[in-house]
N, C-alpha and C. Protein backbone atom coordinates (compact mmCIF):
# COMPACT_ATOMS: atom_id res chain seq x y z
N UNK A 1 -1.97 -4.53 -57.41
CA UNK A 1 -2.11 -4.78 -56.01
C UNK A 1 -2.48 -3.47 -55.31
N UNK A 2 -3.31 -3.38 -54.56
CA UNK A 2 -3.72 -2.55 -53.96
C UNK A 2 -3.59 -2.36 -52.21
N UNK A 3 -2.85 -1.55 -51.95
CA UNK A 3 -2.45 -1.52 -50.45
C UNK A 3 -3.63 -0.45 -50.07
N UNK A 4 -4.01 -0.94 -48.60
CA UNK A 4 -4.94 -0.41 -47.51
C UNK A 4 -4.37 0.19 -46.72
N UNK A 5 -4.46 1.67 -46.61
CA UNK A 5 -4.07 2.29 -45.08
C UNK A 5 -4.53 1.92 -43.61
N UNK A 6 -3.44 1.33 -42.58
CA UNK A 6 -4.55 1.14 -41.78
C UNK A 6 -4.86 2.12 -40.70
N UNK A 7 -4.66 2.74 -41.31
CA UNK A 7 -5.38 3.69 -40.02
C UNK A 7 -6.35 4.60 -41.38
N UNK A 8 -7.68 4.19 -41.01
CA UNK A 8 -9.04 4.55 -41.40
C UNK A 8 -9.57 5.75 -41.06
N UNK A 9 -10.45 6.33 -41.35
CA UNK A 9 -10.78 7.92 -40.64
C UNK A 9 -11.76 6.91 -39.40
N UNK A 10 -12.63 6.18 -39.29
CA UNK A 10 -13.29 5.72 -37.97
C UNK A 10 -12.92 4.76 -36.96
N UNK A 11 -11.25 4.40 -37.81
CA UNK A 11 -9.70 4.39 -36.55
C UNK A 11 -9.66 5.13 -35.86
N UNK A 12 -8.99 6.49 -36.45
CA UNK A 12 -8.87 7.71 -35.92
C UNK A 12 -10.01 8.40 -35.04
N UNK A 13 -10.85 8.24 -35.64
CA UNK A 13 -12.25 8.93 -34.80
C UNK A 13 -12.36 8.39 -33.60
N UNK A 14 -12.29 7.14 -33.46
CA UNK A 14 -12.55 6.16 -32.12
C UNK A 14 -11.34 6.59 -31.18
N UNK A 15 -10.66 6.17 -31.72
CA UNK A 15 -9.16 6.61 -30.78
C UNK A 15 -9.16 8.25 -30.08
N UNK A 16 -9.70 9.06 -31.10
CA UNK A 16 -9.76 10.38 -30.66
C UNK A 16 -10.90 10.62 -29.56
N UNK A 17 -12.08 9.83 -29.73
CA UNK A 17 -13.31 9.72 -28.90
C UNK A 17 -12.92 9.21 -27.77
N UNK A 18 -12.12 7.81 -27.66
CA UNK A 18 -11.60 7.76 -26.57
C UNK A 18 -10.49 8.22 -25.37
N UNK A 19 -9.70 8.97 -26.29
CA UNK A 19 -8.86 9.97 -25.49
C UNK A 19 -9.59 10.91 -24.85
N UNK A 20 -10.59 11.26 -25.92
CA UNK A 20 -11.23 12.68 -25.43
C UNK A 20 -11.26 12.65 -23.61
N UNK A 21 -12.57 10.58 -23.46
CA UNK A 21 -13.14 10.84 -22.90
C UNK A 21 -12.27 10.34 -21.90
N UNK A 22 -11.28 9.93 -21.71
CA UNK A 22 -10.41 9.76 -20.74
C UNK A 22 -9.45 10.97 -20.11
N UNK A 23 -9.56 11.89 -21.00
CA UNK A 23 -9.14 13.40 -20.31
C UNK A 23 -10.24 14.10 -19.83
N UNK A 24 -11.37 13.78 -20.23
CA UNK A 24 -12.31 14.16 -19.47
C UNK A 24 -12.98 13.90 -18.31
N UNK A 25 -12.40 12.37 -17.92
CA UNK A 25 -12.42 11.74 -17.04
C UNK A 25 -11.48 11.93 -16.07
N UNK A 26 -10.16 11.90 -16.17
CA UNK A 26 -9.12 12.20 -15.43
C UNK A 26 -9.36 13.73 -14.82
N UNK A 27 -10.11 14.74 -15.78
CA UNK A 27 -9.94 15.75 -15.36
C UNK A 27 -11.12 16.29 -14.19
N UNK A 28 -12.20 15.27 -14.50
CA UNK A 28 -13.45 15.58 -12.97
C UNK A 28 -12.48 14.89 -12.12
N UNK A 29 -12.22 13.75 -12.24
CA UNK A 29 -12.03 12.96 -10.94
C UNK A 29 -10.76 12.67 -10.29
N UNK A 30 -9.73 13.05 -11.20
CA UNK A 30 -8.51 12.62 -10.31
C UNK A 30 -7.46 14.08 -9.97
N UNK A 31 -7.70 14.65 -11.17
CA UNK A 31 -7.21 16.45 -10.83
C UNK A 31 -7.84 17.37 -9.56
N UNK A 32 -8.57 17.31 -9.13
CA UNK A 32 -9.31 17.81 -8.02
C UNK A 32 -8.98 17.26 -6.69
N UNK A 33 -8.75 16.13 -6.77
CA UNK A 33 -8.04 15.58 -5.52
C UNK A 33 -6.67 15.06 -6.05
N UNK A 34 -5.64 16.23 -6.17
CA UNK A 34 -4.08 15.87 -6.54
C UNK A 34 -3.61 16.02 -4.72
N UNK A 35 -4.35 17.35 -4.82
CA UNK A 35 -3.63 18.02 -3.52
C UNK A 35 -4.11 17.65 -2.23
N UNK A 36 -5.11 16.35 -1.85
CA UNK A 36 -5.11 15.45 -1.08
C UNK A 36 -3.97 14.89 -0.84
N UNK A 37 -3.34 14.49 -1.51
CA UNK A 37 -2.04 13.18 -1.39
C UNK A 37 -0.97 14.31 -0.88
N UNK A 38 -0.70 15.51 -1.28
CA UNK A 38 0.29 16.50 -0.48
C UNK A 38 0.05 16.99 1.05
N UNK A 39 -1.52 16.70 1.21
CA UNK A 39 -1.37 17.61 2.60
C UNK A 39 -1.46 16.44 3.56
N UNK A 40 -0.86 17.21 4.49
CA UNK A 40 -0.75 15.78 6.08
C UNK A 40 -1.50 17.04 7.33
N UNK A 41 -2.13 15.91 7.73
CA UNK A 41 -2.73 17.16 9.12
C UNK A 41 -2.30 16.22 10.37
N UNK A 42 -1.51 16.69 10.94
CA UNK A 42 -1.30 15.84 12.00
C UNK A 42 -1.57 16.95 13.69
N UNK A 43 -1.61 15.79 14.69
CA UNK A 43 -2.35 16.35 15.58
C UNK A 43 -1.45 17.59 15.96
N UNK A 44 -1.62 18.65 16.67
CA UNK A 44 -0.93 19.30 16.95
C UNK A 44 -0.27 18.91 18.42
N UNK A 45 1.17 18.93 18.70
CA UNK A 45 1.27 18.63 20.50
C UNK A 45 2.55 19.67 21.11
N UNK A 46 2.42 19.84 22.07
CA UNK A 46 3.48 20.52 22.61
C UNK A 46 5.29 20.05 21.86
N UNK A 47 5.46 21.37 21.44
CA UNK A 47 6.98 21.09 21.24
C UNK A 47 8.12 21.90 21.68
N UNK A 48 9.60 21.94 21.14
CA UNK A 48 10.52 22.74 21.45
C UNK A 48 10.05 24.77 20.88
N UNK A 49 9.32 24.47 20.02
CA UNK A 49 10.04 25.87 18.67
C UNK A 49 8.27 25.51 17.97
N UNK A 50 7.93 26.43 17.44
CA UNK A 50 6.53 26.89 16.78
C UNK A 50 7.14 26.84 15.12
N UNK A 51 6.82 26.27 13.95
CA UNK A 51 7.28 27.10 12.71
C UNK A 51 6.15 26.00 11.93
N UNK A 52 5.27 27.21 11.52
CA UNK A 52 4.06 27.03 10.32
C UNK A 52 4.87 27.49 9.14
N UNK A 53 4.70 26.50 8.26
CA UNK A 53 4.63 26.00 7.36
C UNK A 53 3.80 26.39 5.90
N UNK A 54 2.77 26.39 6.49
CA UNK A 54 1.39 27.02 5.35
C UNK A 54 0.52 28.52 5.61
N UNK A 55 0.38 28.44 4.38
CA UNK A 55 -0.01 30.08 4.10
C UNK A 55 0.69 30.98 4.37
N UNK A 56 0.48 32.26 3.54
CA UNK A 56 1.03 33.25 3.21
C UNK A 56 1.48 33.78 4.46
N UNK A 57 2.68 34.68 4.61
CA UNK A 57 3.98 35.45 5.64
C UNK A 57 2.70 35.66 7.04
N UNK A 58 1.53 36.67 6.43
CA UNK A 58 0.49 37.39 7.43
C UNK A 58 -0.27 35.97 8.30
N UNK A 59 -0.82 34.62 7.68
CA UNK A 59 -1.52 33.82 7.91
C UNK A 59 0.04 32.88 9.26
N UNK A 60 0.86 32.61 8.34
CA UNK A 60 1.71 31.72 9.46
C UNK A 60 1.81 32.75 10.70
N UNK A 61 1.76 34.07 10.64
CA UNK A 61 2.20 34.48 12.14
C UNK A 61 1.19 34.63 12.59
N UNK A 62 -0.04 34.80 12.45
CA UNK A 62 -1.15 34.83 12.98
C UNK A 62 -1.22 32.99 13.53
N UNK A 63 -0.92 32.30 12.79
CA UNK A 63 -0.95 30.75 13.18
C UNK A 63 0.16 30.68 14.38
N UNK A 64 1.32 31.07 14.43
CA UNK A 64 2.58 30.74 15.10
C UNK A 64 1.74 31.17 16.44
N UNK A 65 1.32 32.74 16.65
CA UNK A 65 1.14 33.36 17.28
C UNK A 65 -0.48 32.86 18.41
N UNK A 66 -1.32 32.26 17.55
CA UNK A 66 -2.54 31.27 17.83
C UNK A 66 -1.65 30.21 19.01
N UNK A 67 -0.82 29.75 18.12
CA UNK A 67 -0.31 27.93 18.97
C UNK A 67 0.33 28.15 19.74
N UNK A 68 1.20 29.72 19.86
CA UNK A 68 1.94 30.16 21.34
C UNK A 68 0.82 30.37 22.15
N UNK A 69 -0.29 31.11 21.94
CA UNK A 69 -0.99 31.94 23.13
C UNK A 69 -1.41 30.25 23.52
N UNK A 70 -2.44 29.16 22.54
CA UNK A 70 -2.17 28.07 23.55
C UNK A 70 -1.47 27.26 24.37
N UNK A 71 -0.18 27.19 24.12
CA UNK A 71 0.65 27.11 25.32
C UNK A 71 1.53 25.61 24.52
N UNK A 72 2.00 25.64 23.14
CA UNK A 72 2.58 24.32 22.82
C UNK A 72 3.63 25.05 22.41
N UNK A 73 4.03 26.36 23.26
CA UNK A 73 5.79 25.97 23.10
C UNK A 73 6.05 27.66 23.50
N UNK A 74 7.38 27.88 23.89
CA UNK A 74 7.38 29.27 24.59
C UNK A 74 8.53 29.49 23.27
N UNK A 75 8.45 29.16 21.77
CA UNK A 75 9.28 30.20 20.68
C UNK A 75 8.76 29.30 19.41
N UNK A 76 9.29 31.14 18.86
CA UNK A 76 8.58 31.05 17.76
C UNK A 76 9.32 31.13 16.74
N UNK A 77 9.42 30.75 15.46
CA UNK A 77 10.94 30.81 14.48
C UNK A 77 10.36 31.43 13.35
């Protein structure tokens, strides 16, 4: 009696061809826009207190300091 392996080398090949191309796929099209789904832009409006959030120590106070001189809030945290 003779037993068959089933997993074939052009099992394997296919399966590997198709992973490939599904990491290759995932990686144009859905990795590039991850960091869509994290950012929120919402309108800016007058509030109590100023506190940015994004970018580096130099960029938020230059931002804090932007949204005071326009006039949406007299402090800054």
């Amino acid at each position: 009696m003779t037993r068959y392996n089933k997993f074939t080398g052009k099992k394997i090949l296919s399966v590997l061809v198709i992973l490939l191309a599904f990491f290759i796929l995932l990686g144009l099209f859905v990795v590039p826009n991850l960091g869509q789904w994290l950012v929120v832009n919402d309108e800016v409006k007058e509030s109590d207190i100023i506190v940015v959030l994004m970018g580096s120590v130099y960029d938020r106070i230059l931002e804090a300091v932007d949204l005071y001189d326009e006039g949406y809030s007299d402090r800054i945290a």
